[in-house]
Protein backbone atom coordinates (compact mmCIF):
# COMPACT_ATOMS: atom_id res chain seq x y z
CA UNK A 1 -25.30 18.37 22.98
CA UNK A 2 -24.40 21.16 20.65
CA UNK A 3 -22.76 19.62 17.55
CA UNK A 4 -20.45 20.62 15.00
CA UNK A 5 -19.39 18.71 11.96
CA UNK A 6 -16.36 18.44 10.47
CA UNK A 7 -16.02 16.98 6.63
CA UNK A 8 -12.63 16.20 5.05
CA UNK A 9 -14.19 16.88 1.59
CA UNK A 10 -11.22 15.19 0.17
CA UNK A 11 -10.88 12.06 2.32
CA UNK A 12 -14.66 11.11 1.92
CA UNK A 13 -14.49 11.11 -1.57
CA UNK A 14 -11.51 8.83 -1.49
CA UNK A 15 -12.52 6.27 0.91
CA UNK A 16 -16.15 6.14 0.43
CA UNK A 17 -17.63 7.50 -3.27
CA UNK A 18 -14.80 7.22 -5.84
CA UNK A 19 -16.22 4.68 -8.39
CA UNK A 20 -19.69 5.11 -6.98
CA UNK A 21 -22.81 6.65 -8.26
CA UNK A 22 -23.43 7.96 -4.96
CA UNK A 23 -21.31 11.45 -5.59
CA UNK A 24 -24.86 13.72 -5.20
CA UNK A 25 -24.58 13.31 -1.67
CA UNK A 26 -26.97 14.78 1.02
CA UNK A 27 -24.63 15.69 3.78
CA UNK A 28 -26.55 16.59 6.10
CA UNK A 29 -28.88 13.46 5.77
CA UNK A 30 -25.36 11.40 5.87
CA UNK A 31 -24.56 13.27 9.42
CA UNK A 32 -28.03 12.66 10.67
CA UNK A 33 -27.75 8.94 10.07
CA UNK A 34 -24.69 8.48 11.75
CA UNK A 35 -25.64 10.45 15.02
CA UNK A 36 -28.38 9.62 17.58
CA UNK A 37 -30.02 12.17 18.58
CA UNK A 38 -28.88 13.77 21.60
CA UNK A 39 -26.28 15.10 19.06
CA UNK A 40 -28.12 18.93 18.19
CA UNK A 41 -26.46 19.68 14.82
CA UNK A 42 -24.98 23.58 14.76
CA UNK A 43 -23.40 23.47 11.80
CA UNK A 44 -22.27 21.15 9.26
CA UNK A 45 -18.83 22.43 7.69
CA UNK A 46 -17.28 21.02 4.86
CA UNK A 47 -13.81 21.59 3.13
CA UNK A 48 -13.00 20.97 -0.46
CA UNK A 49 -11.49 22.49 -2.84
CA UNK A 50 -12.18 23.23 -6.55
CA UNK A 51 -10.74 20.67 -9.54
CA UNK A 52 -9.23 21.37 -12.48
CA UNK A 53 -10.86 20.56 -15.99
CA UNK A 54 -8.45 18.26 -17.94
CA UNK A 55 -9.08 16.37 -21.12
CA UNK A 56 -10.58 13.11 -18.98
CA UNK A 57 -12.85 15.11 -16.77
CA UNK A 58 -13.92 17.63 -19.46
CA UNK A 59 -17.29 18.14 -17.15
CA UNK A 60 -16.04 17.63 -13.94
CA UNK A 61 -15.52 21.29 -12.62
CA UNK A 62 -19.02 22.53 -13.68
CA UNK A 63 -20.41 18.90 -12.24
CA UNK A 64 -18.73 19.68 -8.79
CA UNK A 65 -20.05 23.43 -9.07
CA UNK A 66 -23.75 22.17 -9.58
CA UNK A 67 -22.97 20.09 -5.80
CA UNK A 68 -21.79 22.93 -4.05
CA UNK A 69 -24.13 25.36 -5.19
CA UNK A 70 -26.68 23.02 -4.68
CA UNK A 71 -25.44 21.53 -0.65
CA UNK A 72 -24.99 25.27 0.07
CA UNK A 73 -28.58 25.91 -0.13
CA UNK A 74 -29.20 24.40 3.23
CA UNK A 75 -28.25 26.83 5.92
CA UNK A 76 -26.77 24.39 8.15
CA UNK A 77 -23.81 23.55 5.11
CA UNK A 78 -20.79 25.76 5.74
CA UNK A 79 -18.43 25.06 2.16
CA UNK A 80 -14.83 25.99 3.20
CA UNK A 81 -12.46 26.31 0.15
CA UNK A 82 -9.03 25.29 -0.33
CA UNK A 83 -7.05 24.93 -3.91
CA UNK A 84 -5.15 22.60 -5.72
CA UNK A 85 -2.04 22.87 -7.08
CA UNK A 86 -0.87 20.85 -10.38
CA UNK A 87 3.18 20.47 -10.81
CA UNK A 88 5.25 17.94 -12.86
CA UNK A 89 7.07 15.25 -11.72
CA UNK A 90 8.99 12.65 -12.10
CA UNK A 91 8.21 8.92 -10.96
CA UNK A 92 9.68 5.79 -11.26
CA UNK A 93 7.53 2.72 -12.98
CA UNK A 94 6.01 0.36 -10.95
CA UNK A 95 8.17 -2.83 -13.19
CA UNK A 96 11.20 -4.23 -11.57
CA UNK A 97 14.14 -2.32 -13.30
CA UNK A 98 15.87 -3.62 -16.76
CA UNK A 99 17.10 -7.26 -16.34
CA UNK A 100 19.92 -6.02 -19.11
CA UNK A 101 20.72 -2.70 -18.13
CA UNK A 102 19.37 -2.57 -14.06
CA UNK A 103 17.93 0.67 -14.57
CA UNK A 104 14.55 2.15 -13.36
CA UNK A 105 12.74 3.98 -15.79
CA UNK A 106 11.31 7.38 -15.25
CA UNK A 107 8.25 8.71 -16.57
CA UNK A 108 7.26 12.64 -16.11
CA UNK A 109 3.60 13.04 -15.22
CA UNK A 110 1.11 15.12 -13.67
CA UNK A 111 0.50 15.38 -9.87
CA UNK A 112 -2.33 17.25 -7.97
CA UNK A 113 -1.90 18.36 -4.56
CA UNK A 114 -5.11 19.87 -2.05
CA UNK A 115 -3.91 22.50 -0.44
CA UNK A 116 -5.38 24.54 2.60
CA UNK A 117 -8.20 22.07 3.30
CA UNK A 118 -6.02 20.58 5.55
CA UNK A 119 -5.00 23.95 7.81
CA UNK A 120 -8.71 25.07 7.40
CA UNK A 121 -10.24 21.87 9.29
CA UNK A 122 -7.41 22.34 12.13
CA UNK A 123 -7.76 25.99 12.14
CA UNK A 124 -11.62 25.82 12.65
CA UNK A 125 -12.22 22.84 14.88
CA UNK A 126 -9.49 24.82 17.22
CA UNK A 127 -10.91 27.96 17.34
CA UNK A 128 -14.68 26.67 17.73
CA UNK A 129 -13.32 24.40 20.63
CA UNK A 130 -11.52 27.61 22.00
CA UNK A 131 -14.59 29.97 21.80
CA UNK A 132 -17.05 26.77 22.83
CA UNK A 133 -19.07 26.93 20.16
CA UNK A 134 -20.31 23.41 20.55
CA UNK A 135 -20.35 20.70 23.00
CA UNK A 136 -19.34 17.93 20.84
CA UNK A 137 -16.83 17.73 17.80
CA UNK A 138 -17.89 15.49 15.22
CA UNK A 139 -15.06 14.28 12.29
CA UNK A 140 -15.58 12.38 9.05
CA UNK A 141 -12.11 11.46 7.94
CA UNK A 142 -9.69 8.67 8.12
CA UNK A 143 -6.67 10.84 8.13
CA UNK A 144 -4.12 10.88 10.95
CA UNK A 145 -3.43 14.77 10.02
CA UNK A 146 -6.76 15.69 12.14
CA UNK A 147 -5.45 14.14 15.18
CA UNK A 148 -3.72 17.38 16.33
CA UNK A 149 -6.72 19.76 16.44
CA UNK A 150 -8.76 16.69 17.31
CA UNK A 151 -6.40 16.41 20.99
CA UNK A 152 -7.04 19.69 21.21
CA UNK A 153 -10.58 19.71 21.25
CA UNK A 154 -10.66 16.68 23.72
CA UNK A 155 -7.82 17.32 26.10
CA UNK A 156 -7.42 20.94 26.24
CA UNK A 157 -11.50 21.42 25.97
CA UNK A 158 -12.90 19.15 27.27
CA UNK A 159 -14.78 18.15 24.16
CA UNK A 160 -16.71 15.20 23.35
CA UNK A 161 -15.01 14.05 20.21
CA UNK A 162 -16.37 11.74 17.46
CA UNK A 163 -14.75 9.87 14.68
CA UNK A 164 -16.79 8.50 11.39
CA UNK A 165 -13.78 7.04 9.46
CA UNK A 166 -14.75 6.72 5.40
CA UNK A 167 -12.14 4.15 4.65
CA UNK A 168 -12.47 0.48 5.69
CA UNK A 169 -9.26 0.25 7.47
CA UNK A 170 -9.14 1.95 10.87
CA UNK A 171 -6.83 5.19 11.55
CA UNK A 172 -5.22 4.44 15.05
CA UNK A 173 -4.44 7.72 15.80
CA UNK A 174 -7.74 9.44 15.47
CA UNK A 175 -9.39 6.08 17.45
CA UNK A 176 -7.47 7.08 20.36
CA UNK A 177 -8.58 10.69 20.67
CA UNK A 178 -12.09 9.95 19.90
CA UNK A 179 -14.50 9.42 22.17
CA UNK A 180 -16.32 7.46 20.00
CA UNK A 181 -15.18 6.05 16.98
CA UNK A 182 -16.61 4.13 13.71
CA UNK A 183 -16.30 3.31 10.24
CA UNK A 184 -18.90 4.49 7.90
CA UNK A 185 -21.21 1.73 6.72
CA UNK A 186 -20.47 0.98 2.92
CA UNK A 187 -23.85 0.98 1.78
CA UNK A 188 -24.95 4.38 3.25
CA UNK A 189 -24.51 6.70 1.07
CA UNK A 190 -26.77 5.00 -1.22
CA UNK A 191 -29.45 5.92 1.07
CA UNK A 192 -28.24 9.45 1.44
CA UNK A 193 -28.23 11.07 -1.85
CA UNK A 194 -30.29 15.08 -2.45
CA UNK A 195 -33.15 14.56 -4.69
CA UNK A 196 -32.46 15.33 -8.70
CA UNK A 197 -33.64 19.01 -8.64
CA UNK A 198 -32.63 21.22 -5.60
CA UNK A 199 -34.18 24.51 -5.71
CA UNK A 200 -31.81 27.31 -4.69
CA UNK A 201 -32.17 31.08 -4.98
CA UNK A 202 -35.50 30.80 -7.37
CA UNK A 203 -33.99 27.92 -9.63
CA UNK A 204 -33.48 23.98 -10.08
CA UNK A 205 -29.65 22.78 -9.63
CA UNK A 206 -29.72 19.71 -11.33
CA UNK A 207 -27.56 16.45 -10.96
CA UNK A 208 -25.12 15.93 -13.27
CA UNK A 209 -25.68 13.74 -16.11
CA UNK A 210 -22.79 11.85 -15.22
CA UNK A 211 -23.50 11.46 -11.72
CA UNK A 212 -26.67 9.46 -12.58
């Protein structure tokens, strides 16, 4: 079957390599393990967006560059860009209010929003299942937002639909629209990481020291 796959950028992260040393990921060797193979992989497109520098991830925007530059090599990867957006805001502390006073106090801090990736997933798996560009529809994400362009896909297409959820707990809405649905083994991307140096356009993109 002709195979596309979809890659919440964002949600894998989350539910799968925060706090890991497995960030240097090989996605298409991660796809590959996951489908048998009567899947024939047409593309592999992944959405992300850019982060921000700030004073406790001085390195993080030029490590993240090195990955993309260096997943983008293979001809299969499709990178699909959204933004983030940084505002202030106000949030209450987690403590029980003041025992004295029975107030909740407020602290003003930073929040950090994706934006795009979202509409960009939706907008793509639509219009591929729309112009059949593949037999089978293939999403790694745990997050019920999907399920819209994921029905579409199935019920309006026809399309065999598959669901490789990063996080532990299961997404009901996205198990009912798959055809076939399953959370992604813990210890696998271990086993899927691109090797130290990838060679791209005549030179070496190297992991980041602090993804070692």
């Amino acid at each position: 079957m002709r195979t596309i796959v979809y890659i919440d950028g964002f949600n894998l992260f989350y539910g799968l390599l925060r706090n890991t040393p497995w960030l240097w990921l090989d996605l298409e060797k991660l796809v590959r393990s996951l489908l048998t193979e009567k899947y024939d992989i047409v593309a592999i497109k992944f959405f992300t967006a850019r982060i921000r520098s700030d004073k406790f991830m001085p390195t993080a925007p030029h490590d993240q560059a090195c990955y993309l530059e260096a997943v983008s090599a293979n001809p299969l990867i499709q990178v699909v860009e959204g933004f983030y957006k940084r505002f202030r805001v106000k949030l209450p502390f987690v403590k029980e209010p003041c025992i004295s006073c029975g107030k909740v106090k407020y602290a003003t801090v930073w929040k950090t929003e994706e934006k795009k990736s979202d509409v960009n997933l939706a907008v793509e798996m639509t219009s591929d299942a729309y112009e059949d560009k593949a037999d089978a529809f293939v999403l790694i994400s745990g997050d019920a937002d999907h399920a819209a362009a994921l029905a579409v896909a199935r019920r309006k297409h026809g399309k065999v639909t598959v669901v490789f959820n990063p996080h532990e707990g299961e997404c009901t809405e996205l198990r009912k629209l798959s055809t076939f649905y399953k959370a992604i083994p813990r210890d696998l991307p271990a086993r899927c990481q691109l090797p130290d140096e990838v060679p791209v356009s005549g030179k070496l993109i190297r992991r980041p020291v602090a993804w070692k």
